[in-house]
C-alpha atoms as a PDB file:
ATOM      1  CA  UNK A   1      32.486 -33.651  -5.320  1.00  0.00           C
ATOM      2  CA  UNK A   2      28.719 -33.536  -6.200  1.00  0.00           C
ATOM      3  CA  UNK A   3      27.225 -30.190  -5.597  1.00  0.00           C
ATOM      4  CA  UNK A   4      24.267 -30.274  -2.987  1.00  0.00           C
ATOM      5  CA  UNK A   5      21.070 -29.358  -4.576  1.00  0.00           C
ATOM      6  CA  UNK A   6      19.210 -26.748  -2.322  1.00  0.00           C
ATOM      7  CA  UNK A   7      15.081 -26.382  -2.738  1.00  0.00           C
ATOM      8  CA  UNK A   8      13.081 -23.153  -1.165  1.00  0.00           C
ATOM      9  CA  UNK A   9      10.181 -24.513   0.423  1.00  0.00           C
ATOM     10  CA  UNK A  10       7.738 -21.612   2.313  1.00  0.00           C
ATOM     11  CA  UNK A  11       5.617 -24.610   4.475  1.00  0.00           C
ATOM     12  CA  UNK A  12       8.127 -23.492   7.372  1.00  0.00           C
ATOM     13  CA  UNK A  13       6.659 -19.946   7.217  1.00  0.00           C
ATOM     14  CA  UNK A  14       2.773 -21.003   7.176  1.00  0.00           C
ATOM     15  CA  UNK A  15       1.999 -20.915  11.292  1.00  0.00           C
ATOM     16  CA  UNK A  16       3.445 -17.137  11.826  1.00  0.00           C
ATOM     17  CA  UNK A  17       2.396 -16.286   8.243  1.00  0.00           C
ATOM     18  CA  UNK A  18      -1.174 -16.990   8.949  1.00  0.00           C
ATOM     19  CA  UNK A  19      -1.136 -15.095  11.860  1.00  0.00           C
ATOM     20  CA  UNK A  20       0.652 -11.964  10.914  1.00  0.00           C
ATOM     21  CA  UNK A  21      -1.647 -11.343   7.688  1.00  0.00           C
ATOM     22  CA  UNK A  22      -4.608 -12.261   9.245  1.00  0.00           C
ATOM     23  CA  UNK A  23      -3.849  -9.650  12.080  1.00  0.00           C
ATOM     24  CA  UNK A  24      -2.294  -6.519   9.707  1.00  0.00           C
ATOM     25  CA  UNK A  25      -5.721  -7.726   7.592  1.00  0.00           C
ATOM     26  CA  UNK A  26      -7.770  -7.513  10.251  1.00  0.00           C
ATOM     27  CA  UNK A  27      -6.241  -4.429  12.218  1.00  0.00           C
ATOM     28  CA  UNK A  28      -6.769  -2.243   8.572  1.00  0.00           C
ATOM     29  CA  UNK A  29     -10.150  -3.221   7.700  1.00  0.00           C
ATOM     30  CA  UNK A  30     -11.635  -3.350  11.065  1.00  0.00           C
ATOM     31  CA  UNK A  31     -10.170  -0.106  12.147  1.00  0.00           C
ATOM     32  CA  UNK A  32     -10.840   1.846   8.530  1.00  0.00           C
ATOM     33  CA  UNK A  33     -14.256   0.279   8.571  1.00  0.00           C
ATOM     34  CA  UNK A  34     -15.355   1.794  11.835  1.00  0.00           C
ATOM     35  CA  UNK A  35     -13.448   5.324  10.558  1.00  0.00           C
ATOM     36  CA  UNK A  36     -15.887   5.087   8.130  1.00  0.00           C
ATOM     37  CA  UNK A  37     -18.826   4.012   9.370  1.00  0.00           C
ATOM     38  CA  UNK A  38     -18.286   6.731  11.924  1.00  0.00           C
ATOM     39  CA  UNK A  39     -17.219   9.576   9.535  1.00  0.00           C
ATOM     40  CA  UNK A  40     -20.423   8.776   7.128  1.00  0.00           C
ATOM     41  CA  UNK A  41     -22.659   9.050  10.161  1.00  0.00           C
ATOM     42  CA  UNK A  42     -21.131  13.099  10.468  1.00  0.00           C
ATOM     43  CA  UNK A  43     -19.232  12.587  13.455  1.00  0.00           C
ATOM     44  CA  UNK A  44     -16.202  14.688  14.245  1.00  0.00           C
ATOM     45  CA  UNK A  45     -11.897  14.170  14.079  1.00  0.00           C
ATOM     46  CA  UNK A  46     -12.232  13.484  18.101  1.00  0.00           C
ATOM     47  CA  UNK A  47     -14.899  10.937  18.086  1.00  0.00           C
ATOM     48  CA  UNK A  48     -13.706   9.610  15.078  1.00  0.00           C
ATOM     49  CA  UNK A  49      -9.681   9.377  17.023  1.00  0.00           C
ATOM     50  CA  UNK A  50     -11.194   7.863  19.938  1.00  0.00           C
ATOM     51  CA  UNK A  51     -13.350   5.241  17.877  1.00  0.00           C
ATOM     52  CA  UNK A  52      -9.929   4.042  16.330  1.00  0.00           C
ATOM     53  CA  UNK A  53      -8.097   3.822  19.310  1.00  0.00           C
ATOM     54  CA  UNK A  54     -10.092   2.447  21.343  1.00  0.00           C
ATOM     55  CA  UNK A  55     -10.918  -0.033  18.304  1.00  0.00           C
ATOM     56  CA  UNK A  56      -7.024  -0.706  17.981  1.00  0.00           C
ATOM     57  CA  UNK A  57      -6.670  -1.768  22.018  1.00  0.00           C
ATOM     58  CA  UNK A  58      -9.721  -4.192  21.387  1.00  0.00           C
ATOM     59  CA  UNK A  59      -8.980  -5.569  18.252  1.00  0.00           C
ATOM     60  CA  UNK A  60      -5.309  -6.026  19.610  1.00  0.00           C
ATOM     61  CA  UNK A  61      -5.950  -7.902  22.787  1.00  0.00           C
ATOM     62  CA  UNK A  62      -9.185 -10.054  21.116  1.00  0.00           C
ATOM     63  CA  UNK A  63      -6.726 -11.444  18.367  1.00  0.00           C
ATOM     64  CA  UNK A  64      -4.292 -12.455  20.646  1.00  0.00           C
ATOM     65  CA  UNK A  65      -6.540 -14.134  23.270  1.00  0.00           C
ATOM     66  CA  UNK A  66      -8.611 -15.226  20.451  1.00  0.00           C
ATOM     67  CA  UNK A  67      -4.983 -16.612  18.641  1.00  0.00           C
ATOM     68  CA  UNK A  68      -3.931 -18.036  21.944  1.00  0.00           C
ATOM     69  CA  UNK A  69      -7.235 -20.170  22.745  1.00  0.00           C
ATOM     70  CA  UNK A  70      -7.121 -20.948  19.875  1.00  0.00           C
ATOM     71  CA  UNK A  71      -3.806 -22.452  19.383  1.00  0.00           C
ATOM     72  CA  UNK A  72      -3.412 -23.984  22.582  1.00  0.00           C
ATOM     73  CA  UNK A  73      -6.367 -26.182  21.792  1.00  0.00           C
ATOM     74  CA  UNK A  74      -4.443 -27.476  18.805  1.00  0.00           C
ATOM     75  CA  UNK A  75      -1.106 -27.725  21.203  1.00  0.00           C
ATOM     76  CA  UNK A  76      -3.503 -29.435  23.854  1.00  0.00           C
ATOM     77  CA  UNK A  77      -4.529 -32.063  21.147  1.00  0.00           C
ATOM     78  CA  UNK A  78      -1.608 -32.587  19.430  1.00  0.00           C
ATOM     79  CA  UNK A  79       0.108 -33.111  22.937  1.00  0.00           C
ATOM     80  CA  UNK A  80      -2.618 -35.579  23.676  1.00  0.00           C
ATOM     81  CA  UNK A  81      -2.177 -37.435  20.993  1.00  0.00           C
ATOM     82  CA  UNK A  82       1.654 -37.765  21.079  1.00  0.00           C
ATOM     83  CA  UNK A  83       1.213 -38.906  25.244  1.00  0.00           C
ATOM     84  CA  UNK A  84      -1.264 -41.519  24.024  1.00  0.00           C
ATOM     85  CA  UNK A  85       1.698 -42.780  21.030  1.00  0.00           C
ATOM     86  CA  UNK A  86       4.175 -42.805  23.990  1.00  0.00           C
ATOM     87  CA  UNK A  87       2.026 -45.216  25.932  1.00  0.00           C
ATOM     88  CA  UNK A  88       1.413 -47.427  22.553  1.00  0.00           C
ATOM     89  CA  UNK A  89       4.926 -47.767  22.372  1.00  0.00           C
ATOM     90  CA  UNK A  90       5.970 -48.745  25.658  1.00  0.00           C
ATOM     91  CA  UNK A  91       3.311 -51.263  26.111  1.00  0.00           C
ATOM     92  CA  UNK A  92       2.492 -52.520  22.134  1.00  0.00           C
ATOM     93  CA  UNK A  93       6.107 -51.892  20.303  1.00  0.00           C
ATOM     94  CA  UNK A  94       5.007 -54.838  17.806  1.00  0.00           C
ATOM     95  CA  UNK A  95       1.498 -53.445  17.133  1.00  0.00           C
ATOM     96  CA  UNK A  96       3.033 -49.720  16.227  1.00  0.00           C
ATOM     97  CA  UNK A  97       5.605 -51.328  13.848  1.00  0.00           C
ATOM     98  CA  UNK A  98       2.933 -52.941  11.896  1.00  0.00           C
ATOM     99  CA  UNK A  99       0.915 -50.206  11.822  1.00  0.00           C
ATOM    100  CA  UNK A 100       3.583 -47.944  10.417  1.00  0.00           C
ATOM    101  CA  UNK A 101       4.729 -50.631   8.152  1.00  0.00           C
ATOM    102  CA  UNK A 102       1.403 -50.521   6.460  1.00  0.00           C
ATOM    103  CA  UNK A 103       1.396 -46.555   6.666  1.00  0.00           C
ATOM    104  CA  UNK A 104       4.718 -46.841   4.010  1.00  0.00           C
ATOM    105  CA  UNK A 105       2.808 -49.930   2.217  1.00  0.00           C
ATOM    106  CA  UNK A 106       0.188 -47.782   1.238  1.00  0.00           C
ATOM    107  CA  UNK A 107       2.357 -44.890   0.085  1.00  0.00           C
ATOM    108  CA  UNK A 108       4.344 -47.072  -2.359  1.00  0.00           C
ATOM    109  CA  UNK A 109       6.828 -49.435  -0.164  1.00  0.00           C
ATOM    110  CA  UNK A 110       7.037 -53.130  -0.808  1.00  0.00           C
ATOM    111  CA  UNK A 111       6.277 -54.976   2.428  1.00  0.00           C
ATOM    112  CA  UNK A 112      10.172 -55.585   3.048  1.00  0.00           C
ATOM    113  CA  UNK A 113      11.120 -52.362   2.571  1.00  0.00           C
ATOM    114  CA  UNK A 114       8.300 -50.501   4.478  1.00  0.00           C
ATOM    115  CA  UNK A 115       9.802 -53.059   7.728  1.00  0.00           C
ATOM    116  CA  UNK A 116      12.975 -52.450   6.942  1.00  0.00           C
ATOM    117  CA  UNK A 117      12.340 -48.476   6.890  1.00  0.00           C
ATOM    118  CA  UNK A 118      10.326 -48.652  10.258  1.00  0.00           C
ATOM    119  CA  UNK A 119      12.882 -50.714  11.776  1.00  0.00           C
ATOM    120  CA  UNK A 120      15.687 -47.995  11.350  1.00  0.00           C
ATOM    121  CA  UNK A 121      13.570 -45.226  12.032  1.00  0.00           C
ATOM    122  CA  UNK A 122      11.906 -46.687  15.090  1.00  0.00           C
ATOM    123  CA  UNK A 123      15.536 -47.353  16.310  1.00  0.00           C
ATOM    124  CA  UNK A 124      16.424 -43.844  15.858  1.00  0.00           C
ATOM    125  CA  UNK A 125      13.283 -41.952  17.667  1.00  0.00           C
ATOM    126  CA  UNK A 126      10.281 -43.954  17.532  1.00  0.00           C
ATOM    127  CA  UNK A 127       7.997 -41.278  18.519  1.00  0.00           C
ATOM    128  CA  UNK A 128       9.155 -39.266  15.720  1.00  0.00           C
ATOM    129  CA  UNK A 129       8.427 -41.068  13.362  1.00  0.00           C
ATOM    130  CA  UNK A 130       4.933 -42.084  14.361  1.00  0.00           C
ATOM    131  CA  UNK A 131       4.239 -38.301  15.178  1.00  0.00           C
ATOM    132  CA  UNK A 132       5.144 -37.636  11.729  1.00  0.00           C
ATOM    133  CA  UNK A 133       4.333 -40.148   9.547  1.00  0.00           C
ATOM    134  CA  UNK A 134       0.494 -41.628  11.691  1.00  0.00           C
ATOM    135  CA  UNK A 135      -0.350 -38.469  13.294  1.00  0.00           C
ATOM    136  CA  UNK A 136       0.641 -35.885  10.744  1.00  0.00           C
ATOM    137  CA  UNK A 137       2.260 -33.753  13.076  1.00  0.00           C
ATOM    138  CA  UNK A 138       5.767 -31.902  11.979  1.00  0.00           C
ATOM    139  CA  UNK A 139       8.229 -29.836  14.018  1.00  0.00           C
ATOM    140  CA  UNK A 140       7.494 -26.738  11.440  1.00  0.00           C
ATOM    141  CA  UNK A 141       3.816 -26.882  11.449  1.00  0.00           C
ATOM    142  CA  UNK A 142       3.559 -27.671  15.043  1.00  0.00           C
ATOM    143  CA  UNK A 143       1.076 -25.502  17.187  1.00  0.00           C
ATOM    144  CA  UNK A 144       2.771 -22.377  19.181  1.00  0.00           C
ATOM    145  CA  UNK A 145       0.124 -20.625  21.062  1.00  0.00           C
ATOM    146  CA  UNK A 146       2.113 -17.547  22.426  1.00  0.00           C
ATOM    147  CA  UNK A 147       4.291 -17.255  19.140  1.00  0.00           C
ATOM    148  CA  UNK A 148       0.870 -17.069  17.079  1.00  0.00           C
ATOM    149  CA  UNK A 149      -1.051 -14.667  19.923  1.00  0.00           C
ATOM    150  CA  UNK A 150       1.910 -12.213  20.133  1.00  0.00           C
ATOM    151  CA  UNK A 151       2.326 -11.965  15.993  1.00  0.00           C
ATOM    152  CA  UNK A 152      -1.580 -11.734  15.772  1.00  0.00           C
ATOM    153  CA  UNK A 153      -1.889  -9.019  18.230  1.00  0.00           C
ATOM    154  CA  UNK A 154       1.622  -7.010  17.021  1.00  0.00           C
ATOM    155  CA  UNK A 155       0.419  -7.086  13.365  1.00  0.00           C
ATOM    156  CA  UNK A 156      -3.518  -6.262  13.851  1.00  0.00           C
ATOM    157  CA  UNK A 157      -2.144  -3.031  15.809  1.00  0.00           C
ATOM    158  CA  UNK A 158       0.425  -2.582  12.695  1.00  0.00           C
ATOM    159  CA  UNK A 159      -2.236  -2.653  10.514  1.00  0.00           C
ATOM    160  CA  UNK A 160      -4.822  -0.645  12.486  1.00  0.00           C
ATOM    161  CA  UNK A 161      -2.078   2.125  12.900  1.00  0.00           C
ATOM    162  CA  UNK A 162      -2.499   2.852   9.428  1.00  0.00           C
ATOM    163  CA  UNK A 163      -6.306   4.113   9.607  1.00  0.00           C
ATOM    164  CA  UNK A 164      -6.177   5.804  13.363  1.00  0.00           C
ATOM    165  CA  UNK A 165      -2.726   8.005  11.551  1.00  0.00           C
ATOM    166  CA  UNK A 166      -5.102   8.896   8.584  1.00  0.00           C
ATOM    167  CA  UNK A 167      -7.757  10.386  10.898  1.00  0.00           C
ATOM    168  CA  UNK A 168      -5.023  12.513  12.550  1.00  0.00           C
ATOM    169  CA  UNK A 169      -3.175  14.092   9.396  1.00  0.00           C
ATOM    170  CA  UNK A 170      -6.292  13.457   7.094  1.00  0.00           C
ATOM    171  CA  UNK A 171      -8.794  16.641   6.348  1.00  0.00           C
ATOM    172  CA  UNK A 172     -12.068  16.039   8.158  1.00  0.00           C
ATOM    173  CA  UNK A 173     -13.985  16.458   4.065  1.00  0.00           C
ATOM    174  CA  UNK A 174     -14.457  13.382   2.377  1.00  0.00           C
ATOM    175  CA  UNK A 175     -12.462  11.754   5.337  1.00  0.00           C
ATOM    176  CA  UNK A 176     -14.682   8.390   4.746  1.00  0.00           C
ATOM    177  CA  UNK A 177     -13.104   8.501   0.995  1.00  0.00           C
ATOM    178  CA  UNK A 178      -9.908   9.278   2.184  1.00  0.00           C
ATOM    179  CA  UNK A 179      -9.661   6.388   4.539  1.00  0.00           C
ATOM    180  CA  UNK A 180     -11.705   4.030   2.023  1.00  0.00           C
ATOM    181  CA  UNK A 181      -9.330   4.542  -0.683  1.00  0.00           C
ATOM    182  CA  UNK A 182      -6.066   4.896   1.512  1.00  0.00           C
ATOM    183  CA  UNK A 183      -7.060   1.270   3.172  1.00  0.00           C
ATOM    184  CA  UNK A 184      -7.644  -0.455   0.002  1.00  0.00           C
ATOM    185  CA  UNK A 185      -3.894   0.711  -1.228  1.00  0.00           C
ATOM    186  CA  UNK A 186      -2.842  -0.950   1.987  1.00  0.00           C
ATOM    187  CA  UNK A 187      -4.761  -4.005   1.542  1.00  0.00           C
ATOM    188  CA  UNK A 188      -3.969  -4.005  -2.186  1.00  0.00           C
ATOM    189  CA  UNK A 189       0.067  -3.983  -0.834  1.00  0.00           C
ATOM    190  CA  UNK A 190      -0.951  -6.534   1.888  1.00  0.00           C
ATOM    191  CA  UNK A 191      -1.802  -9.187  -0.255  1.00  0.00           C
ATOM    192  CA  UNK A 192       0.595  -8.789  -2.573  1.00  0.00           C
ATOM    193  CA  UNK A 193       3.186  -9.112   0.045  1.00  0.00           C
ATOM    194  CA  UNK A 194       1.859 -12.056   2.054  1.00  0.00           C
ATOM    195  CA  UNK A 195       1.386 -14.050  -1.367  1.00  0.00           C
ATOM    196  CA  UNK A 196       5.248 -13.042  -2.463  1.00  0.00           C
ATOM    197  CA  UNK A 197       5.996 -14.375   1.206  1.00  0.00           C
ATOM    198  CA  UNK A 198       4.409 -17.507   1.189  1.00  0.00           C
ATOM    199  CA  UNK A 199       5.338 -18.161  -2.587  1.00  0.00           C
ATOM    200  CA  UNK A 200       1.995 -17.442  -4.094  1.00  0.00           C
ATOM    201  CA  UNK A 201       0.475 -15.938  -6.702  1.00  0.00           C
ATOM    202  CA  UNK A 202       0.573 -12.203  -5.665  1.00  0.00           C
ATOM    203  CA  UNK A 203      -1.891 -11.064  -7.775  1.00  0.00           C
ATOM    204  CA  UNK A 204      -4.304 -13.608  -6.459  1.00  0.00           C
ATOM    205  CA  UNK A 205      -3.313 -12.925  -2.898  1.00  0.00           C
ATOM    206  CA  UNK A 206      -4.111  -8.559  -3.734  1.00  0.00           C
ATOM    207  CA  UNK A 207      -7.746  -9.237  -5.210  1.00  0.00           C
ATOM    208  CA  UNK A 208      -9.218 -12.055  -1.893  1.00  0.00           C
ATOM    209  CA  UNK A 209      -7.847  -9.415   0.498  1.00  0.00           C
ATOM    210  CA  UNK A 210      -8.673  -5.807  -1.113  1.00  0.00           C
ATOM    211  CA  UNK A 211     -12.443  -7.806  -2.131  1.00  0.00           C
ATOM    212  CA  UNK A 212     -13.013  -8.238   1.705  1.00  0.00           C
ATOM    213  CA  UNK A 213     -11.972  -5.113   2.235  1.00  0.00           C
ATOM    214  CA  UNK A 214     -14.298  -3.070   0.248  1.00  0.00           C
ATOM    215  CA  UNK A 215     -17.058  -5.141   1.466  1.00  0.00           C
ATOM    216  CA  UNK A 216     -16.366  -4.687   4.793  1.00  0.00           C
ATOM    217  CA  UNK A 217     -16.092  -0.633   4.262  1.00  0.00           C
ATOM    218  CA  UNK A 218     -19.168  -0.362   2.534  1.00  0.00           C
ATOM    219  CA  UNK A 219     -21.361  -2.039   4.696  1.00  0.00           C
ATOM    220  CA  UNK A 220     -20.135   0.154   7.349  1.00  0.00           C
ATOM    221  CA  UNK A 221     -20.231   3.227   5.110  1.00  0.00           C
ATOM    222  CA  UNK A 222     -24.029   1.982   4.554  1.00  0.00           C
ATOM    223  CA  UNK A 223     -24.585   1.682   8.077  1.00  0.00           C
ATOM    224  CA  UNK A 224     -23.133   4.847   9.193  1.00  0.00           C
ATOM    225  CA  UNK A 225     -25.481   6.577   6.604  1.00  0.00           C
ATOM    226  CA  UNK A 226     -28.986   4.966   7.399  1.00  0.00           C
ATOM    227  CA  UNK A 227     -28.358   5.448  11.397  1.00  0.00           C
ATOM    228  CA  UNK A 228     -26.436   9.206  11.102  1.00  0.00           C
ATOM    229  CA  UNK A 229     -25.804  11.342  14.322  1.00  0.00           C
ATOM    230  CA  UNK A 230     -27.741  13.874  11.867  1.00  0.00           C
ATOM    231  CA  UNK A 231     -30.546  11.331  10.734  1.00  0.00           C
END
């Protein structure tokens, strides 16, 4: 008997992938840049606790109702479109098997072929096939608004954890350092972890997501200097 051949593909992971790295990634930069921001402008461990905290509930509950909008406008559409294919193929069955012929036409089918393709597939689930091969729309990549809020929201607070647990064990000198470097480490791990995830190159992955990073903290760092409780 012929042995199966078996392929890892990492497309399946892209929709909660997306959302979980750009939450942890958001929840450690956002939080460590206010830290320091905060810290550089001379403030103390309390106001610089409550500024993460209160940063972690916010940034929390804006990704996922940003995530969710978000999301469900793609669901909305997508749903849309797949109401308007049921409609074409209740009232012009002909008209969508031509249209999908020429769909496998143009990627390679002789005419025969392409109708003889459509035919079985149409016979099998006709929607499906139009929703995947005319609309582009695929059970794996397909649009899950409370999946993607609740992984965006779970993974920004992950990620924001890191910072607010750095101003509570952390010593109060060179706390803006501290937290700058700490963050980057996280960032650095991050994006070498998402990339190893979605099968890319990790090293590639590290550098976009610790660059961002560092931007983000100094500007803050910058900020927190030129308007200083002590300025």
């Amino acid at each position: 008997m012929k042995k199966l051949h078996f392929e890892q593909h990492y497309s399946d992971r892209s929709g909660w992938l997306r959302a979980a790295v750009l939450g942890a990634n958001d929840g450690i930069i956002s939080i460590a840049s206010l830290v320091v921001g905060v810290a550089a402008a001379g403030a103390g461990r309390t106001e610089l606790l409550i500024t993460a905290i209160a940063g972690l509930v916010a940034g929390a509950m804006s990704m996922a109702a940003g995530e969710y909008v978000s999301v469900s406008s793609q669901a909305d559409t997508e749903n849309a479109d797949l109401e308007r294919e049921k409609q074409e193929l209740a009232t012009q069955p002909e008209a969508e098997h031509e249209e999908l012929t020429h769909i496998y036409v143009e990627r390679g089918l002789e005419l025969s072929l392409a109708r003889q393709v459509v035919t079985q597939l149409m016979a099998h689930d006709a929607l499906a096939a139009h929703r995947r091969d005319e609309l582009g729309i695929s059970e794996t990549l397909r649009a899950r608004p409370v999946q993607a809020a609740f992984a965006s929201a779970i993974t920004f607070a992950v990620g924001a954890m890191l910072p607010v647990l750095l101003v509570m064990a952390a010593p109060m000198a060179g706390m803006a350092i501290t937290v700058s470097f700490s963050s980057l480490v996280f960032l650095i791990l991050l994006g070498f972890v998402a990339a190893k995830t979605g099968g890319a190159d990790p090293l590639i992955g590290a550098v976009r997501v610790t660059f961002w990073g560092a931007l983000a903290m100094g500007l803050t760092a910058v900020v927190g200097v030129l308007f200083g409780v002590g300025g």
